[in-house]
C-alpha atoms as a PDB file:
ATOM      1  CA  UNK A   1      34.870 107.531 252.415  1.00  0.00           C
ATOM      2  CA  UNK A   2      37.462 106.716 249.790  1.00  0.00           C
ATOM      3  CA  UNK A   3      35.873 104.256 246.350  1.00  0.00           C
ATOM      4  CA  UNK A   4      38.811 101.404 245.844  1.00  0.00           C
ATOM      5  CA  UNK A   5      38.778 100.433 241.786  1.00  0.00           C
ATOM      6  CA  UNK A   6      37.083  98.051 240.766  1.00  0.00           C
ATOM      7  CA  UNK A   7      39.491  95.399 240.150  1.00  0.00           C
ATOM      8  CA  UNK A   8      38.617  94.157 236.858  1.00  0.00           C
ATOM      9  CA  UNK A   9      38.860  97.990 235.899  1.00  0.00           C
ATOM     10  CA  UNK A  10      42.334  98.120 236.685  1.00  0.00           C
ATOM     11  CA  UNK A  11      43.374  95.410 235.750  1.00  0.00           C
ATOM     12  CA  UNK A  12      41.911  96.244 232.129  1.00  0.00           C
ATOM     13  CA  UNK A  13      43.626  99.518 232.286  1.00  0.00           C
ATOM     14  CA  UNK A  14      46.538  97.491 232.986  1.00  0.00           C
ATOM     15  CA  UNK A  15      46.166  95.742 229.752  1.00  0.00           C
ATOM     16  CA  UNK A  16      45.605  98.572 227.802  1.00  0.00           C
ATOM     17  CA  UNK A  17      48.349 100.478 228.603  1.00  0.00           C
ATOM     18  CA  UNK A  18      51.039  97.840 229.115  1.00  0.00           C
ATOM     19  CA  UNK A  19      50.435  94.750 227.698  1.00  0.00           C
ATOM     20  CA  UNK A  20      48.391  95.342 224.367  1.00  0.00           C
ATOM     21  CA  UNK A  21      51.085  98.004 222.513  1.00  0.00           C
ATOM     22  CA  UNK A  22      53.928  95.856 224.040  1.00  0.00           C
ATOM     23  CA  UNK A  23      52.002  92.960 222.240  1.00  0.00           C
ATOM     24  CA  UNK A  24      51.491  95.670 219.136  1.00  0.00           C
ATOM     25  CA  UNK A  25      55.257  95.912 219.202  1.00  0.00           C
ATOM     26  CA  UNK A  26      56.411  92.561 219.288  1.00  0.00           C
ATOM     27  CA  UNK A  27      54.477  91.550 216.456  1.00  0.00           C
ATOM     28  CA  UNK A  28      55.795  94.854 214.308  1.00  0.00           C
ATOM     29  CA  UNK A  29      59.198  93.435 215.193  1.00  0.00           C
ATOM     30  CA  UNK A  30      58.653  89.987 214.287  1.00  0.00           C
ATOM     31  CA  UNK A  31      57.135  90.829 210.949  1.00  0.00           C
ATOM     32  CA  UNK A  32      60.620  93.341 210.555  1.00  0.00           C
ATOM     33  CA  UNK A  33      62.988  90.972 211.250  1.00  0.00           C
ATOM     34  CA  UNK A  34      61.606  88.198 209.273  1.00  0.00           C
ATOM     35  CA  UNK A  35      61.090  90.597 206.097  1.00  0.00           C
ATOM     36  CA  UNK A  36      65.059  91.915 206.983  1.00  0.00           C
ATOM     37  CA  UNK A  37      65.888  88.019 207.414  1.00  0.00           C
ATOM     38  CA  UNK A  38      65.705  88.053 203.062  1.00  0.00           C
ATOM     39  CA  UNK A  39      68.905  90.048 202.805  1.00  0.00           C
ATOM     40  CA  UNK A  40      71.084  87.414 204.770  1.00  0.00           C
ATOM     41  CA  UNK A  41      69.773  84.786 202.172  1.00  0.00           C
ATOM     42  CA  UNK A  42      71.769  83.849 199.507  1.00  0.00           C
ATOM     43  CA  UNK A  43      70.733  85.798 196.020  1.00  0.00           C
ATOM     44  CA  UNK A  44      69.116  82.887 194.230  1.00  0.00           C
ATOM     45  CA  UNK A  45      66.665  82.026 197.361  1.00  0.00           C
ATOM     46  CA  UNK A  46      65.764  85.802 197.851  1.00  0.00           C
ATOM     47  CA  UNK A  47      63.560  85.966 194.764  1.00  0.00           C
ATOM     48  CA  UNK A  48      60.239  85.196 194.441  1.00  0.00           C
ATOM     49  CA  UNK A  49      59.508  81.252 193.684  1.00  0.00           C
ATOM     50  CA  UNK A  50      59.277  80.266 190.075  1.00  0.00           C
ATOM     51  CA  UNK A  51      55.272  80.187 188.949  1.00  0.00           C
ATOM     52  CA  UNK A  52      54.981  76.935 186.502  1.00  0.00           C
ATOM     53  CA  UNK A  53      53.216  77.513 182.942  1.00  0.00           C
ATOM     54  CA  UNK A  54      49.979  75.790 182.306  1.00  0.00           C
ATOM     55  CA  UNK A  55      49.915  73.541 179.242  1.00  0.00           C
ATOM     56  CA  UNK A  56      47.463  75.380 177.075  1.00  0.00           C
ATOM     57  CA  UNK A  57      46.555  72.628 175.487  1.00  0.00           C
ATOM     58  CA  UNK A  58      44.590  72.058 178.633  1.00  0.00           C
ATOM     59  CA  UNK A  59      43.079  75.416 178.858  1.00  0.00           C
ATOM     60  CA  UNK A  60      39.439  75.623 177.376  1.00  0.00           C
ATOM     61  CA  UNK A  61      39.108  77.752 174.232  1.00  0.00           C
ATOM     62  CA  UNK A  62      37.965  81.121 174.908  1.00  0.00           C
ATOM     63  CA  UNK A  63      36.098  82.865 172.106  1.00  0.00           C
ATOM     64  CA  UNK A  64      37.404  86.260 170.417  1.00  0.00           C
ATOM     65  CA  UNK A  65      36.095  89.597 172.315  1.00  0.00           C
ATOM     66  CA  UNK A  66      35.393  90.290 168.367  1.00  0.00           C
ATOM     67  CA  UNK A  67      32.744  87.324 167.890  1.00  0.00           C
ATOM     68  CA  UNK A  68      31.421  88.297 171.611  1.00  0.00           C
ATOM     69  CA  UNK A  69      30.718  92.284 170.732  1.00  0.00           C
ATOM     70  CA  UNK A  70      28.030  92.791 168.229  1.00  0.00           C
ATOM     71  CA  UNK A  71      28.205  96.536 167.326  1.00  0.00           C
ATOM     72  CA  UNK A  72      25.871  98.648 165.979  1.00  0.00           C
ATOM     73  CA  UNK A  73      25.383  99.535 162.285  1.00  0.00           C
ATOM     74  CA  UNK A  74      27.447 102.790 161.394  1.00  0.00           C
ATOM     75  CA  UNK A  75      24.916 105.739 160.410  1.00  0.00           C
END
């Protein structure tokens, strides 16, 4: 007497060996073409973004490493 497959068995083999890299694959060339998509731009929009500079004005004062170390007397 011959066992049929469970079906849920193949039909997660299916998956694994069809489906799932397939799926591995489209992402990898999704993620290629939209990092190869930066070439086509034009120069100035292929750089990173400009970061702004804080006013330091704004910035809390931050104490000298020198006032924060207290060092031990020289024998």
């Amino acid at each position: 007497m011959e066992v049929l497959p469970n079906l849920e068995e193949s039909t997660m083999a299916f998956f694994r060996q069809y489906i799932a890299p397939l799926f591995i694959v489209v992402i990898f060339l999704v993620a290629l073409l939209a990092v190869s998509a930066r070439i086509f731009l034009p120069t100035d929009m292929a750089q990173p973004a400009p970061v702004e500079i804080e006013d330091t004005a704004q910035l809390p004062t931050i104490p000298a490493l020198a006032s924060l170390v207290i060092s031990a007397p020289q024998l």
